[in-house]
C-alpha atoms as a PDB file:
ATOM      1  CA  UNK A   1      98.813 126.723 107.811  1.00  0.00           C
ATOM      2  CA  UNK A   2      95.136 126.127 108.316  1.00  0.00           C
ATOM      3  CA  UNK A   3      95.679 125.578 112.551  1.00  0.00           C
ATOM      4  CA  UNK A   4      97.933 128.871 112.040  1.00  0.00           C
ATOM      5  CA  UNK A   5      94.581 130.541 110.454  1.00  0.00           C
ATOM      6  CA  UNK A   6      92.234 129.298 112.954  1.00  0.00           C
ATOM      7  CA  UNK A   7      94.193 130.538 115.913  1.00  0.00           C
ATOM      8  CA  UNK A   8      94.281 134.120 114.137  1.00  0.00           C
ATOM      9  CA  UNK A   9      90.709 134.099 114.272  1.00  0.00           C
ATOM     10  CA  UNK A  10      90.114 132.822 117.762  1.00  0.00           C
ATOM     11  CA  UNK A  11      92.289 135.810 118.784  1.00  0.00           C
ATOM     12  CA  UNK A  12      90.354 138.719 117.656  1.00  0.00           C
ATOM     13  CA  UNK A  13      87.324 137.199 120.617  1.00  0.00           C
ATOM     14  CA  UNK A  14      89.794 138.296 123.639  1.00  0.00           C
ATOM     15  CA  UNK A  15      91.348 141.261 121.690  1.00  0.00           C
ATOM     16  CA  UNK A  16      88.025 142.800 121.102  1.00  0.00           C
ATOM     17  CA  UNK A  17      86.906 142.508 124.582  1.00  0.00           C
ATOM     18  CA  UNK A  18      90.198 143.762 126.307  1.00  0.00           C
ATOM     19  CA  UNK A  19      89.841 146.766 123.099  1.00  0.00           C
ATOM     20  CA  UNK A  20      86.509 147.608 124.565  1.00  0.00           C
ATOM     21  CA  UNK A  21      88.210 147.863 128.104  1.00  0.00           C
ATOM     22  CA  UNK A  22      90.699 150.337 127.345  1.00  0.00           C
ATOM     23  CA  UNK A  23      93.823 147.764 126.250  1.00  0.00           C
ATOM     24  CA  UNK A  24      95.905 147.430 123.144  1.00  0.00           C
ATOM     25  CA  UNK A  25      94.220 145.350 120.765  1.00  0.00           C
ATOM     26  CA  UNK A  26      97.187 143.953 118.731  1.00  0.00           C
ATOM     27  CA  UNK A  27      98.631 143.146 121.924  1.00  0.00           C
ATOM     28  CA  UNK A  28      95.450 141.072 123.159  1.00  0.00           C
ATOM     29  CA  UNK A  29      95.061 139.747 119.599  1.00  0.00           C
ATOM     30  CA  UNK A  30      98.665 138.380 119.505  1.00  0.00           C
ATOM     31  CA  UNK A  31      97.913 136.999 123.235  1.00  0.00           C
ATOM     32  CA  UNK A  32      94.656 134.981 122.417  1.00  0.00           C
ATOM     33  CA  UNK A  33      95.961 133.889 119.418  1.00  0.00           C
ATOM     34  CA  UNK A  34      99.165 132.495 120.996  1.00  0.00           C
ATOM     35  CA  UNK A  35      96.969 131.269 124.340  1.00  0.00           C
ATOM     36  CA  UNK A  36      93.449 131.513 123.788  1.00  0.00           C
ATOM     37  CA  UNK A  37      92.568 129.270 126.325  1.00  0.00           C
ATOM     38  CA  UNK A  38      94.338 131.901 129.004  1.00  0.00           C
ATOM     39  CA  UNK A  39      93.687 135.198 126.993  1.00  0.00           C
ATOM     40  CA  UNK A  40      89.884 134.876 127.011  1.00  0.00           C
ATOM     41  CA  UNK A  41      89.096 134.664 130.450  1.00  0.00           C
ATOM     42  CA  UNK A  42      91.726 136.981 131.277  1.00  0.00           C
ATOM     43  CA  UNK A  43      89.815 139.704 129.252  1.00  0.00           C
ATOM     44  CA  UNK A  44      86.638 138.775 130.471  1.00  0.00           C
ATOM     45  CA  UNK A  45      87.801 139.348 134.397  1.00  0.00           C
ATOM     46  CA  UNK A  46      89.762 142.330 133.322  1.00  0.00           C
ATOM     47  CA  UNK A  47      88.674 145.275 134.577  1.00  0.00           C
ATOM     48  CA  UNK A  48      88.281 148.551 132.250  1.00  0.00           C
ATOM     49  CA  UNK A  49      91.250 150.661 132.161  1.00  0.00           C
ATOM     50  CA  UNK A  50      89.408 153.812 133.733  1.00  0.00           C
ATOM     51  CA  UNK A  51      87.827 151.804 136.547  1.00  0.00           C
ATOM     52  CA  UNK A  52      91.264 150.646 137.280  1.00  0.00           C
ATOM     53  CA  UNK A  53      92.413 153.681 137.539  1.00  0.00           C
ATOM     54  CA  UNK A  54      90.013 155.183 139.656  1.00  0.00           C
ATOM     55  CA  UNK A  55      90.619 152.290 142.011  1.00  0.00           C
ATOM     56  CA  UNK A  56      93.613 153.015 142.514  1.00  0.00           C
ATOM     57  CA  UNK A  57      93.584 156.427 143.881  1.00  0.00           C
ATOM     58  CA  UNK A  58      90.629 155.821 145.914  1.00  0.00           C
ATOM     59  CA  UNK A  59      87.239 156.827 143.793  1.00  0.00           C
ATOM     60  CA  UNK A  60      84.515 154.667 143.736  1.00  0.00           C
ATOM     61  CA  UNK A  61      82.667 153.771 140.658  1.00  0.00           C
ATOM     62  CA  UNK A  62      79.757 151.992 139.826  1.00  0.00           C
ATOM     63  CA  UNK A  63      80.975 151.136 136.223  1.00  0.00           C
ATOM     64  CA  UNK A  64      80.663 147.345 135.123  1.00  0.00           C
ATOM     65  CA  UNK A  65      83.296 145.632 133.166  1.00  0.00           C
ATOM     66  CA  UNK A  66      82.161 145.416 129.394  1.00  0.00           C
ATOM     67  CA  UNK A  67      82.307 141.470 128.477  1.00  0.00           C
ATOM     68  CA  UNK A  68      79.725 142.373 125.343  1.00  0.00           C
ATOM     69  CA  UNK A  69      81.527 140.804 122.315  1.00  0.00           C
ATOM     70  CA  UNK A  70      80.417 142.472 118.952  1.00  0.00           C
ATOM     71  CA  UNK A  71      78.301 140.277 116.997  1.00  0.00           C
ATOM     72  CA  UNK A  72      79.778 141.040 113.808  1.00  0.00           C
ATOM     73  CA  UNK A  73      83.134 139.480 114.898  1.00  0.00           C
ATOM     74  CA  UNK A  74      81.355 136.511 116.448  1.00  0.00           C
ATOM     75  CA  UNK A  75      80.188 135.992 112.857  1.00  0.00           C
ATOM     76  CA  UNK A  76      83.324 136.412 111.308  1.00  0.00           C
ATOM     77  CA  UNK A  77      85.045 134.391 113.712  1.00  0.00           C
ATOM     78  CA  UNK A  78      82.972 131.630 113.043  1.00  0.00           C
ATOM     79  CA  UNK A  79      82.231 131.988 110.175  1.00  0.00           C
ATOM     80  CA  UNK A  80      85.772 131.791 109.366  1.00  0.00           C
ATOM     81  CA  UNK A  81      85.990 128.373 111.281  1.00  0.00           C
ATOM     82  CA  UNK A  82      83.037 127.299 109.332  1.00  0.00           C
ATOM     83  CA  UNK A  83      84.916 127.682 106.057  1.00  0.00           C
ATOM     84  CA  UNK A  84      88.289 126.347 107.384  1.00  0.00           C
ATOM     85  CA  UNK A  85      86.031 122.710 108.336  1.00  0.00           C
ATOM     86  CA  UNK A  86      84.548 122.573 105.345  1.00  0.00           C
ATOM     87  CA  UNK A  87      87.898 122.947 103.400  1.00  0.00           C
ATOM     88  CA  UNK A  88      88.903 119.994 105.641  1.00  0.00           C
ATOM     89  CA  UNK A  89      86.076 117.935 104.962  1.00  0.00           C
ATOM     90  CA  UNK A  90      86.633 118.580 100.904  1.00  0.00           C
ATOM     91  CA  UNK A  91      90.058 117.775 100.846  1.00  0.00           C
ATOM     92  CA  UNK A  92      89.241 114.018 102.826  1.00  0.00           C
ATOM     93  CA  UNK A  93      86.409 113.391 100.023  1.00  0.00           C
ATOM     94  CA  UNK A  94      83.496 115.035 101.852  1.00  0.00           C
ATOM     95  CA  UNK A  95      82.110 113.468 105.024  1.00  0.00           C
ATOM     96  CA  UNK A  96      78.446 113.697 103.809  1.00  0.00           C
ATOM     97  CA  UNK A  97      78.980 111.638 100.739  1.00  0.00           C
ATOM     98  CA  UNK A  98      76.688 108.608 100.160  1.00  0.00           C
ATOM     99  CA  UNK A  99      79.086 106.450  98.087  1.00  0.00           C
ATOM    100  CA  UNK A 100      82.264 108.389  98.433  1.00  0.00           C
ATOM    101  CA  UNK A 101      85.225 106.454  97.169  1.00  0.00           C
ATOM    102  CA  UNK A 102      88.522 105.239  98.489  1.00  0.00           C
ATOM    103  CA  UNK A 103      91.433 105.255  96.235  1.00  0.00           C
ATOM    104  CA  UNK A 104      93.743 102.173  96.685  1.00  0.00           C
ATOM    105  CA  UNK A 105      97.621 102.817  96.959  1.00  0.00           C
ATOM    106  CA  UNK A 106      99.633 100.543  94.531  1.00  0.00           C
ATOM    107  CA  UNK A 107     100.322  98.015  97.028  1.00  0.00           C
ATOM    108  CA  UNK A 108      96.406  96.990  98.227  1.00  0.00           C
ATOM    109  CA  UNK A 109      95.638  96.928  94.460  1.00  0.00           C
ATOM    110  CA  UNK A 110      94.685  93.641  93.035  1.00  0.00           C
ATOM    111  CA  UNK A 111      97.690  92.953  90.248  1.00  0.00           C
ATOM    112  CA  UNK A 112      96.317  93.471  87.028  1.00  0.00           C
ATOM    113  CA  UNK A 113      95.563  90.453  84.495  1.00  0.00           C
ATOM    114  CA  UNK A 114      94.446  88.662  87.307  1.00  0.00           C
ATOM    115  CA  UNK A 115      91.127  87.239  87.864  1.00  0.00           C
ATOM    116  CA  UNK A 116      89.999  88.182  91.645  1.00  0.00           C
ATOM    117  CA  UNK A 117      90.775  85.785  94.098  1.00  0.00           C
ATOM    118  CA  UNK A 118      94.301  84.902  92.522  1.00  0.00           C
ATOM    119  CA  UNK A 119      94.688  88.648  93.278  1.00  0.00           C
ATOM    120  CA  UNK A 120      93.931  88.990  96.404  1.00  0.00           C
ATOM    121  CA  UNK A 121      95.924  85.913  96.718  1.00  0.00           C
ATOM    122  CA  UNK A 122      99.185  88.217  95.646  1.00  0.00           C
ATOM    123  CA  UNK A 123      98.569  90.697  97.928  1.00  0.00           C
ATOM    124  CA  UNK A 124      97.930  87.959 100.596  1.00  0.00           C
ATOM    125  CA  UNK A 125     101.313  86.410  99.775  1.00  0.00           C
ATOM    126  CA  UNK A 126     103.354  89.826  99.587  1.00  0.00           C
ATOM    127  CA  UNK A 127     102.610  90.860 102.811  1.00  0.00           C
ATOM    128  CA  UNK A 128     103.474  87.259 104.433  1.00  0.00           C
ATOM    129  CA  UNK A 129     106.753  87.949 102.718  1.00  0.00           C
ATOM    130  CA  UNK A 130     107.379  91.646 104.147  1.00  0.00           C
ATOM    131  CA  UNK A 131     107.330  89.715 107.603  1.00  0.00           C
ATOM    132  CA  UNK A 132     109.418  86.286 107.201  1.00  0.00           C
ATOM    133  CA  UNK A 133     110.916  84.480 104.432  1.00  0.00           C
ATOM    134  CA  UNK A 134     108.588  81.211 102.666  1.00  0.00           C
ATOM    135  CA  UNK A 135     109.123  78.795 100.522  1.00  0.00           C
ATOM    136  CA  UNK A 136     107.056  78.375  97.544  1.00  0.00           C
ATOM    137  CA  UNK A 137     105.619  74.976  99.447  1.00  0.00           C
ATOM    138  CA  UNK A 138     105.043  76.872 102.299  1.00  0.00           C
ATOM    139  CA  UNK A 139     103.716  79.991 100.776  1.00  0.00           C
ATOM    140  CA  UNK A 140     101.127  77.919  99.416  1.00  0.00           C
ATOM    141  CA  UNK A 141     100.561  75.814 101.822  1.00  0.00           C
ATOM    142  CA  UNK A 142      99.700  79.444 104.081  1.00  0.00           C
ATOM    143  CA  UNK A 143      97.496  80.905 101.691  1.00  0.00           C
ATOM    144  CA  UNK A 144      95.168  78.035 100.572  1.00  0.00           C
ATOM    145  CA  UNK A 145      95.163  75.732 104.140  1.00  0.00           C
ATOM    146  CA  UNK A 146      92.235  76.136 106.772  1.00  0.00           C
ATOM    147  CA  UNK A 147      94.211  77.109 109.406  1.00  0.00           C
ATOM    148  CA  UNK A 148      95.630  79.855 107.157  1.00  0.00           C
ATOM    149  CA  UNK A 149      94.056  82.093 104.825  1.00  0.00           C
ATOM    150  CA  UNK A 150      91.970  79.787 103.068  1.00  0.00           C
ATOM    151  CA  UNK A 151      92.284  80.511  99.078  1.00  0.00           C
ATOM    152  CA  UNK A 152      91.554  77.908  96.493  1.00  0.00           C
ATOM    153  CA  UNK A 153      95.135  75.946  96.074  1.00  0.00           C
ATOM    154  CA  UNK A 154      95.050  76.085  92.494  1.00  0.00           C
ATOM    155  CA  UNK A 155      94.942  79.892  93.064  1.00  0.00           C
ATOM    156  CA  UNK A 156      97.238  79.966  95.593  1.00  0.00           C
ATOM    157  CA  UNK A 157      99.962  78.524  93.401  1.00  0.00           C
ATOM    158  CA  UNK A 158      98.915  80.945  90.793  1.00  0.00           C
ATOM    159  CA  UNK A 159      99.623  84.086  93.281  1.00  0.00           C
ATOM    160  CA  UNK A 160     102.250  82.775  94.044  1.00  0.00           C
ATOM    161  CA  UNK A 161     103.794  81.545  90.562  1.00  0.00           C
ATOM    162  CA  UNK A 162     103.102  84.564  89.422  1.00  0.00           C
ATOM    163  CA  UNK A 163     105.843  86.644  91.572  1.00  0.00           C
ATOM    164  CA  UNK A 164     109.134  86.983  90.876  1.00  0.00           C
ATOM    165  CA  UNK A 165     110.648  85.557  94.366  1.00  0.00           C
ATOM    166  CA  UNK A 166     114.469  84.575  94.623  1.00  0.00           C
ATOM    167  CA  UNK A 167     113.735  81.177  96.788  1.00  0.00           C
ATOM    168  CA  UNK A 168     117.414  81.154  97.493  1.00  0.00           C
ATOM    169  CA  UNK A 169     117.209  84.338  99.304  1.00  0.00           C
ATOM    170  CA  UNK A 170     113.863  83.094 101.091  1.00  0.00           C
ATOM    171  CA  UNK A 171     115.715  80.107 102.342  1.00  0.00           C
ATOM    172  CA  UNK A 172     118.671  82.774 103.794  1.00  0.00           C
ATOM    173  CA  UNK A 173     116.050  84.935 105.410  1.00  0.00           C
ATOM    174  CA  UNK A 174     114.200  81.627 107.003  1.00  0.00           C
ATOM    175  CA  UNK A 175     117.720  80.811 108.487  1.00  0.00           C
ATOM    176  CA  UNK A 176     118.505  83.880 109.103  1.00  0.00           C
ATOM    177  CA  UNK A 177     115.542  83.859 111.854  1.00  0.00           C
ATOM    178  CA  UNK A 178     115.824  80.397 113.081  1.00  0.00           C
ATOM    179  CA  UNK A 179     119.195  81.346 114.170  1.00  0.00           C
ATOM    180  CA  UNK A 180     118.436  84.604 116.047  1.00  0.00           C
ATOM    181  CA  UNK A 181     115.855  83.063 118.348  1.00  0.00           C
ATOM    182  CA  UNK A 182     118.440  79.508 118.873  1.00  0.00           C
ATOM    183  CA  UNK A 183     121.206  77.851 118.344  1.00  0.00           C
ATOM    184  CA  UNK A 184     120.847  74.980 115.169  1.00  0.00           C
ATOM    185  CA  UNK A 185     123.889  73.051 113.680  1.00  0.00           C
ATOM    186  CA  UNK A 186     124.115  72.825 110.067  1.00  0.00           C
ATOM    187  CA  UNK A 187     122.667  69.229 109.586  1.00  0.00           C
ATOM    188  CA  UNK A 188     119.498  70.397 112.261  1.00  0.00           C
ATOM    189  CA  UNK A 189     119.153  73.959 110.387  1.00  0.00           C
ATOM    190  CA  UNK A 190     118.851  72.253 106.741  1.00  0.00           C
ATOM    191  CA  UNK A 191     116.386  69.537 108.611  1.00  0.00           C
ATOM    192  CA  UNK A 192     114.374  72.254 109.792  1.00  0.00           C
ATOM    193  CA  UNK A 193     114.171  74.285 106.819  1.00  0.00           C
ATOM    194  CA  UNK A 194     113.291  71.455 104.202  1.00  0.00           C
ATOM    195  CA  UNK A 195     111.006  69.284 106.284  1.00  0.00           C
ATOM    196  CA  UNK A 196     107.552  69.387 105.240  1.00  0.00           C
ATOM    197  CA  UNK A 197     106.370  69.801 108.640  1.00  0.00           C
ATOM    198  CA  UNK A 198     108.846  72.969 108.705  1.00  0.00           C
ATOM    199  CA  UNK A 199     109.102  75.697 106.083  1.00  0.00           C
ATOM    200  CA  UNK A 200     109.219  72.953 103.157  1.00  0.00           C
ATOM    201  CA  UNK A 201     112.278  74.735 101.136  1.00  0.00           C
ATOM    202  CA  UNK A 202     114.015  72.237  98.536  1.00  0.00           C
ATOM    203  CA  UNK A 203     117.245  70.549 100.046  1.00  0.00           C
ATOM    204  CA  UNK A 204     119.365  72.784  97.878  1.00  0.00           C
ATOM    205  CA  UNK A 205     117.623  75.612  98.822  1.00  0.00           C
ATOM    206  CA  UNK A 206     117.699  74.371 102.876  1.00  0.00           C
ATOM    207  CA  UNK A 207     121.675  74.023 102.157  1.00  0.00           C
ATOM    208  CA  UNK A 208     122.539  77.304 100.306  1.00  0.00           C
ATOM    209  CA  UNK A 209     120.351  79.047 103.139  1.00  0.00           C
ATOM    210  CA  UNK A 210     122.098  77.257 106.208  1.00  0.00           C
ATOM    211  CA  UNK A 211     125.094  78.193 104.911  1.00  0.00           C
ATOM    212  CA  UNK A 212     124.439  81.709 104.023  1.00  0.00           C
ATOM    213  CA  UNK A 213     123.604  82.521 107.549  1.00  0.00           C
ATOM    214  CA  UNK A 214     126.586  80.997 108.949  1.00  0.00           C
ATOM    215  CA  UNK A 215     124.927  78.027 110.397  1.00  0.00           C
ATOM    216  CA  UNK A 216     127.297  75.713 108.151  1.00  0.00           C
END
């Protein structure tokens, strides 16, 4: 709606020249608001309507074309374009704000009844999950080891305690990946899912998972 507005009002710049010269002014308006980018110099090169005419059957005439564009719809053009930007700027929270403030969706939001860093250890862990599938072991191990994100391991296990995660279906989803980049057999696919130097799932879990995806 609001780029719909703004063309409206860039329109009536080449309509009111190509008025002054003689041609239709809803025409010219519909034209620059359509095409401004064409419509205005077109205007501006245009020639008036009576000099045209002349020229064609022969006359001379020393008459200029008229490129003068009223001020009053210079102001209202801009001004117009003045009030559509700073609609724009209110609606994103105001660009000249000194402490303007960001409102978090649901899912960047620490949980609540957490202390700080075991919630930003939640969020930490719930986007791991949307990617791949963890074990608990491993989930920790990702969120509180140096090479990873670094929490505190006693809030690590918190975060991660604290969700409501089917490890079952974790161990399905690990499998489930392991087998679409290679081939595993049953006995290497359990291995590799419930080794601690690979995802660290229980052997139960490691089982039920293997065999969910087929591997068994």
């Amino acid at each position: 709606m609001e780029v719909l507005i703004f063309a409206v009002l860039l329109g009536l710049i080449p309509a009111a020249i190509a008025s002054k010269k003689g041609r239709s002014f809803g025409t010219w308006w519909f034209f620059g608001a359509m095409l401004f980018i064409v419509a205005l110099p077109m205007a501006l090169m245009m020639k008036p309507k009576d000099e045209a005419a002349s020229s064609k059957s022969g006359n001379k005439t020393n008459a200029r074309p008229d490129n003068h564009v009223p001020g009053w719809l210079v102001l209202i053009v801009f001004g117009g374009i003045g009030v559509w930007i700073y609609a724009q700027v209110n609606e994103s929270g105001g660009s000249g704000s000194v402490s303007p403030s960001y409102s978090s969706s649901p899912a960047q939001a620490a949980p609540a009844g957490l202390s700080g860093p075991v919630g930003n250890a939640v969020r930490s862990a719930k986007q791991y999950l949307s990617v791949q599938g963890f074990s608990r072991n491993g989930l920790i191990e990702q969120l509180s080891s140096d090479y990873g994100d670094g929490y505190n391991r006693g809030d690590a296990t918190a975060a991660v305690d604290s969700l409501n995660i089917d490890w079952n279906k974790q161990a399905v989803r690990s499998a489930q990946q392991y087998l679409s980049i290679q081939g595993f057999s049953c006995k290497g696919l359990i291995e590799q899912l419930s080794s601690s130097a690979g995802d660290k799932y229980t052997a139960e879990q490691a089982t039920y998972g293997a065999r969910q995806a087929g591997a068994c």
